[in-house]
N, C-alpha and C. Protein backbone atom coordinates (compact mmCIF):
# COMPACT_ATOMS: atom_id res chain seq x y z
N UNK A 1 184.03 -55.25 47.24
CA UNK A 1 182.98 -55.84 46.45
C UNK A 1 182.96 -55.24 45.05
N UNK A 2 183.24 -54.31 44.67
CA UNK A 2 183.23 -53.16 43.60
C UNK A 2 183.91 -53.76 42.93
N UNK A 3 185.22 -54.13 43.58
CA UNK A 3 186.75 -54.24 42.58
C UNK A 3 186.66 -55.53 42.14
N UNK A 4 185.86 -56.51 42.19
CA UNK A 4 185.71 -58.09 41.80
C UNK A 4 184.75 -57.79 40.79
N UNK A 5 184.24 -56.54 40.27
CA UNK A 5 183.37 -56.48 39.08
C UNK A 5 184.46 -56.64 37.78
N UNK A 6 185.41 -55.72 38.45
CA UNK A 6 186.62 -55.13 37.11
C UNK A 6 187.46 -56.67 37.03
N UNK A 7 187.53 -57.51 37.97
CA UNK A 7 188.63 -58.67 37.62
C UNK A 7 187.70 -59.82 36.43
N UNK A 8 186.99 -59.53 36.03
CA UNK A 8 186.18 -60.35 34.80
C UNK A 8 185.94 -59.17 33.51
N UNK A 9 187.01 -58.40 33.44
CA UNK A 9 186.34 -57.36 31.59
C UNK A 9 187.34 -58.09 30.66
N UNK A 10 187.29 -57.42 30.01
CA UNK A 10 187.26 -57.71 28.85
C UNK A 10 189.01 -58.00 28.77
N UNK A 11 189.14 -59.61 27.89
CA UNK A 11 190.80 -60.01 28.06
C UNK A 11 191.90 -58.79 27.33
N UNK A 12 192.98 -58.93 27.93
CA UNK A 12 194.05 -57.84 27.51
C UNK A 12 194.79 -58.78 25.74
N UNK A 13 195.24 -58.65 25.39
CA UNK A 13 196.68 -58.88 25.02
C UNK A 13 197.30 -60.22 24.75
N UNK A 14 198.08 -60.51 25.83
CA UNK A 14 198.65 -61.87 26.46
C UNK A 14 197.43 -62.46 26.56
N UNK A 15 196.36 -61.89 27.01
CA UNK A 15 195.03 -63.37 27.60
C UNK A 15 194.13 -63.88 25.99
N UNK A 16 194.48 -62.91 25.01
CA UNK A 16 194.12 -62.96 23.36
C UNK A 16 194.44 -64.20 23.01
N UNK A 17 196.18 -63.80 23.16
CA UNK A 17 197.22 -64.90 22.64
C UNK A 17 196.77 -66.12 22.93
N UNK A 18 196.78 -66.67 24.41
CA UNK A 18 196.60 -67.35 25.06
C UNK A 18 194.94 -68.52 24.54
N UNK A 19 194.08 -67.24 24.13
CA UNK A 19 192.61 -68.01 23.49
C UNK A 19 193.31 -68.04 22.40
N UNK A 20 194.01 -67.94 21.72
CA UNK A 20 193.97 -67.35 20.24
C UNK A 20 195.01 -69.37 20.02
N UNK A 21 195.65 -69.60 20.87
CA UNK A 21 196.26 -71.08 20.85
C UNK A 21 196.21 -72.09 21.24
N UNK A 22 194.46 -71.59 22.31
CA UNK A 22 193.90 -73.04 22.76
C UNK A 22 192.70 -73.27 21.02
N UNK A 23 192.72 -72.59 20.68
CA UNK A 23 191.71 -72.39 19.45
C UNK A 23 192.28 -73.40 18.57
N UNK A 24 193.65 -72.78 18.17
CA UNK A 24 194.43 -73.48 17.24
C UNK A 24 194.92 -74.93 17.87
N UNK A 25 194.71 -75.10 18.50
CA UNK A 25 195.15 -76.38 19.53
C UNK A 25 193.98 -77.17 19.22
N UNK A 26 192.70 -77.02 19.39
CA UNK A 26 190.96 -77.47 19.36
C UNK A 26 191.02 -77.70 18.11
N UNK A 27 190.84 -76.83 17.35
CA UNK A 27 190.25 -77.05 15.66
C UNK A 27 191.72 -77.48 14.86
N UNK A 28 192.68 -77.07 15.19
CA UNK A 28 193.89 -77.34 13.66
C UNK A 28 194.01 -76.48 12.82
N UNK A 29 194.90 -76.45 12.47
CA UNK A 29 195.48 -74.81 11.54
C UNK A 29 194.34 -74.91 10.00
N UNK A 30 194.41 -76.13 9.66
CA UNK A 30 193.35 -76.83 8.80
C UNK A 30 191.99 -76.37 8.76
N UNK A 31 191.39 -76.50 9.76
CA UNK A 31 190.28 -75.84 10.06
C UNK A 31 189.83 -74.46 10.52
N UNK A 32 190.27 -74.09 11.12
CA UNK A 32 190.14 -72.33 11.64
C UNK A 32 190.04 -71.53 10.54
N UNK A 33 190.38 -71.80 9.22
CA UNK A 33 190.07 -70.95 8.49
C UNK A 33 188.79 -71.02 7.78
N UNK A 34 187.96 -72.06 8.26
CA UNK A 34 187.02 -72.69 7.25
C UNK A 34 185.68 -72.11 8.59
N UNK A 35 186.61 -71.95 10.11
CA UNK A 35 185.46 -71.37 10.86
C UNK A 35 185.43 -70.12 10.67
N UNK A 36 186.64 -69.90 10.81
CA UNK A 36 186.31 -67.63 10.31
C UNK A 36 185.44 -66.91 9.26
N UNK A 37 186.05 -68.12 8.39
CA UNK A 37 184.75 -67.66 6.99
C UNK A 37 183.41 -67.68 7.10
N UNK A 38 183.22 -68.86 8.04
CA UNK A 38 181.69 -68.99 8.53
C UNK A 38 181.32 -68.54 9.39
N UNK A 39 181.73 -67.64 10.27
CA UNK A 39 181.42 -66.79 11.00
C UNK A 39 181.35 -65.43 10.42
N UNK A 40 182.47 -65.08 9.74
CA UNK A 40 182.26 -64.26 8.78
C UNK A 40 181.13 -64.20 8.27
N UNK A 41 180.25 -65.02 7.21
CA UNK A 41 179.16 -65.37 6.38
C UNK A 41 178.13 -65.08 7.49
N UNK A 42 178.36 -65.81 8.65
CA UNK A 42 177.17 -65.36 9.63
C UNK A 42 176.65 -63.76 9.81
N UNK A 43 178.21 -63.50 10.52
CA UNK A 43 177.89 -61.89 10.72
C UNK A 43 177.58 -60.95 9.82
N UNK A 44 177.91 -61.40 8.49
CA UNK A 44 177.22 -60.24 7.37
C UNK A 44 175.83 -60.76 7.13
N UNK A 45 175.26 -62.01 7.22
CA UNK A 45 174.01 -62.17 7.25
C UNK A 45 173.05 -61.71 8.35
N UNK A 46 173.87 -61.36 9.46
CA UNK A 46 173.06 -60.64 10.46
C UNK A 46 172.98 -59.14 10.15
N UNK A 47 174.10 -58.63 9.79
CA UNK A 47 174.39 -57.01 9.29
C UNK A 47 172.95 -56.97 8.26
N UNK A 48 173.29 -57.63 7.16
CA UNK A 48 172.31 -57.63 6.31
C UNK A 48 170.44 -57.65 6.85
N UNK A 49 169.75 -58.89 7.50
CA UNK A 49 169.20 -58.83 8.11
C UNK A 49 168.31 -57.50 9.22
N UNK A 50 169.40 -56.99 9.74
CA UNK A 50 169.20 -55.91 10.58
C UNK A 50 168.92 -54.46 9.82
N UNK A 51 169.55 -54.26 8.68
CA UNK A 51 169.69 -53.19 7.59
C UNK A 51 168.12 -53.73 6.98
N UNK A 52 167.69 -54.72 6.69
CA UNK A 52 166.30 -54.88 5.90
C UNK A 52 165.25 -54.50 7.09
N UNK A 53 165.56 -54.53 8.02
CA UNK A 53 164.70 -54.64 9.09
C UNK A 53 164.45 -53.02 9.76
N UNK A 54 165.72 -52.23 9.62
CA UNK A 54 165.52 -51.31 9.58
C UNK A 54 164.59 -50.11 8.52
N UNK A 55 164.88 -50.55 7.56
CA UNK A 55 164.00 -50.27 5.69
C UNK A 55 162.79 -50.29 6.15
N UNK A 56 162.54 -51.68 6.37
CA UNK A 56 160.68 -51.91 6.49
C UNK A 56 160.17 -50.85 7.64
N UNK A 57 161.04 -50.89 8.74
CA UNK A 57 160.50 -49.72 10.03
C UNK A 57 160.30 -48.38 9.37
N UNK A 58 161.05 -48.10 8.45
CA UNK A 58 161.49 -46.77 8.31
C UNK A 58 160.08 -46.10 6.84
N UNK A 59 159.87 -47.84 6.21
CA UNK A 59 158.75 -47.48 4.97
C UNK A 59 157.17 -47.65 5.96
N UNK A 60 157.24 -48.21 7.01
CA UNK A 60 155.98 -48.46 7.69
C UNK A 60 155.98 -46.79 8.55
N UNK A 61 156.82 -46.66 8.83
CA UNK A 61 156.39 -44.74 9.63
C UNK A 61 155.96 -43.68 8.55
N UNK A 62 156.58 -43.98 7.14
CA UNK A 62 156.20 -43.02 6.30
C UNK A 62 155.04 -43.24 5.27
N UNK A 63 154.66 -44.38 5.70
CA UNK A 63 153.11 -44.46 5.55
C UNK A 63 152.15 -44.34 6.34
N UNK A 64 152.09 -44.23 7.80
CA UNK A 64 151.09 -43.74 8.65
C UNK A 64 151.10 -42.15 8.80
């Protein structure tokens, strides 16, 4: 029962590749670069986000 936890972590290598050309297969060499960027744009707007959010916690303790 234990050992059917470990057969679902995290893909190796070969199983990368493998997502990495049903991707390019789905969207087109055309497009994938226009999603990375926007995912890109996402994730620094969350970085960002989380960093302001931290500020305000940090100016609200040193005023009580």
């Amino acid at each position: 029962m234990t050992n059917s936890i470990f057969l679902f972590g995290m893909p190796g290598g070969y199983e990368w590749i493998i997502i990495g050309v049903i991707v390019l297969l789905l969207f087109g060499g055309r497009k994938l670069p226009e999603l990375m960027k926007g995912m890109g744009k996402g994730i620094k707007e969350f970085k960002d986000a989380s960093k302001s959010d931290d500020e305000t916690k940090e100016l609200e303790d040193e005023k009580k």
